[in-house]
Protein backbone atom coordinates (compact mmCIF):
# COMPACT_ATOMS: atom_id res chain seq x y z
CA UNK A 1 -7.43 14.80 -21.92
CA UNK A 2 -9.99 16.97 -20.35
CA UNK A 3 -10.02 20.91 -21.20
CA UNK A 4 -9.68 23.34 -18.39
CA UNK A 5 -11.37 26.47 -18.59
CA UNK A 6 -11.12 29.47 -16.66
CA UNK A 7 -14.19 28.73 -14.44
CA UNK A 8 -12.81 25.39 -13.56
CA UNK A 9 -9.11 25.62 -13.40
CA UNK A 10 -7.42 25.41 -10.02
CA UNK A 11 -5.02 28.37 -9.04
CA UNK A 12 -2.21 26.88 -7.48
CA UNK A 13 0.42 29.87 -6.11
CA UNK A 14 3.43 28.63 -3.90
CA UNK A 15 4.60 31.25 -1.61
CA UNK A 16 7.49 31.61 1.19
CA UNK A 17 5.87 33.08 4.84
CA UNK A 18 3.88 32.18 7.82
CA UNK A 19 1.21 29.54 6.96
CA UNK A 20 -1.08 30.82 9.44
CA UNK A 21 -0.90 34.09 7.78
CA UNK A 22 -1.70 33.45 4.34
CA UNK A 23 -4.89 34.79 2.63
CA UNK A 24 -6.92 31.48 0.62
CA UNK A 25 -9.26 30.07 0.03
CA UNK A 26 -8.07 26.99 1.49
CA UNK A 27 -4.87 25.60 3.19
CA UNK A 28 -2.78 22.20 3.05
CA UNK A 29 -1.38 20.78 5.51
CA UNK A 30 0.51 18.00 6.32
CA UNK A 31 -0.85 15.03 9.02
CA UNK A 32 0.96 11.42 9.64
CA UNK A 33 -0.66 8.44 10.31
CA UNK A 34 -0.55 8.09 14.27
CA UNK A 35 -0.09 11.76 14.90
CA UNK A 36 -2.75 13.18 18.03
CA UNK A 37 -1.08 16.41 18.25
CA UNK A 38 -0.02 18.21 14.99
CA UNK A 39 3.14 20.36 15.49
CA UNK A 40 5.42 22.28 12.85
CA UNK A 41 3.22 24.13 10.09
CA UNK A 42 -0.18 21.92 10.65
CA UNK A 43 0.05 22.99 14.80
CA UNK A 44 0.31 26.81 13.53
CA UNK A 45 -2.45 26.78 11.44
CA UNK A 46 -4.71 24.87 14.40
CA UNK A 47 -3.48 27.48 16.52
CA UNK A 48 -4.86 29.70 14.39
CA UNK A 49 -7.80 27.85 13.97
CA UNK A 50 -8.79 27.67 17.81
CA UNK A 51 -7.57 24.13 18.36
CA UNK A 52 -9.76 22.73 15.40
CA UNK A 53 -7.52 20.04 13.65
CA UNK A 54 -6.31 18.58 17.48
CA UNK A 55 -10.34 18.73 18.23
CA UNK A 56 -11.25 16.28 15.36
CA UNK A 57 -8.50 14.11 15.84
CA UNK A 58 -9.68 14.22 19.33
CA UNK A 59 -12.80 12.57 17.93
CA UNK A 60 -10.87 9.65 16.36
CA UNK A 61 -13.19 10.23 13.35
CA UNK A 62 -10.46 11.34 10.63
CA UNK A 63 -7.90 8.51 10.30
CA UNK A 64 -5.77 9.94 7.37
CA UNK A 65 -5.94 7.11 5.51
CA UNK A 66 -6.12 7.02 1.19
């Protein structure tokens, strides 16, 4: 088992709102398999963003595969 300090741990905080709106330091989303136009939560956020996630699907570079 590995030990966790402080300077390493992840902060993980679930909260209820606007995704688009949240202050972090970084954002999940969710993407299928197939999907060229996100929608729901993940088309907010590229909204936000300017169009960003739809632009690099757009370059059939990320495949959201494991």
């Amino acid at each position: 088992m590995t030990d966790l300090t402080t300077e390493s741990a992840m902060r993980v905080e679930v909260i209820q709102g606007a995704i688009q709106d949240a202050a972090a330091d970084a954002v999940v989303v969710n993407l299928f398999q197939g999907v060229s136009e996100p929608g729901g939560a993940t088309g907010a956020v590229d909204a936000a963003l300017g169009g960003q996630i739809r632009d690099v699907l757009a370059t059939g570079d990320f495949k959201g595969k494991v």
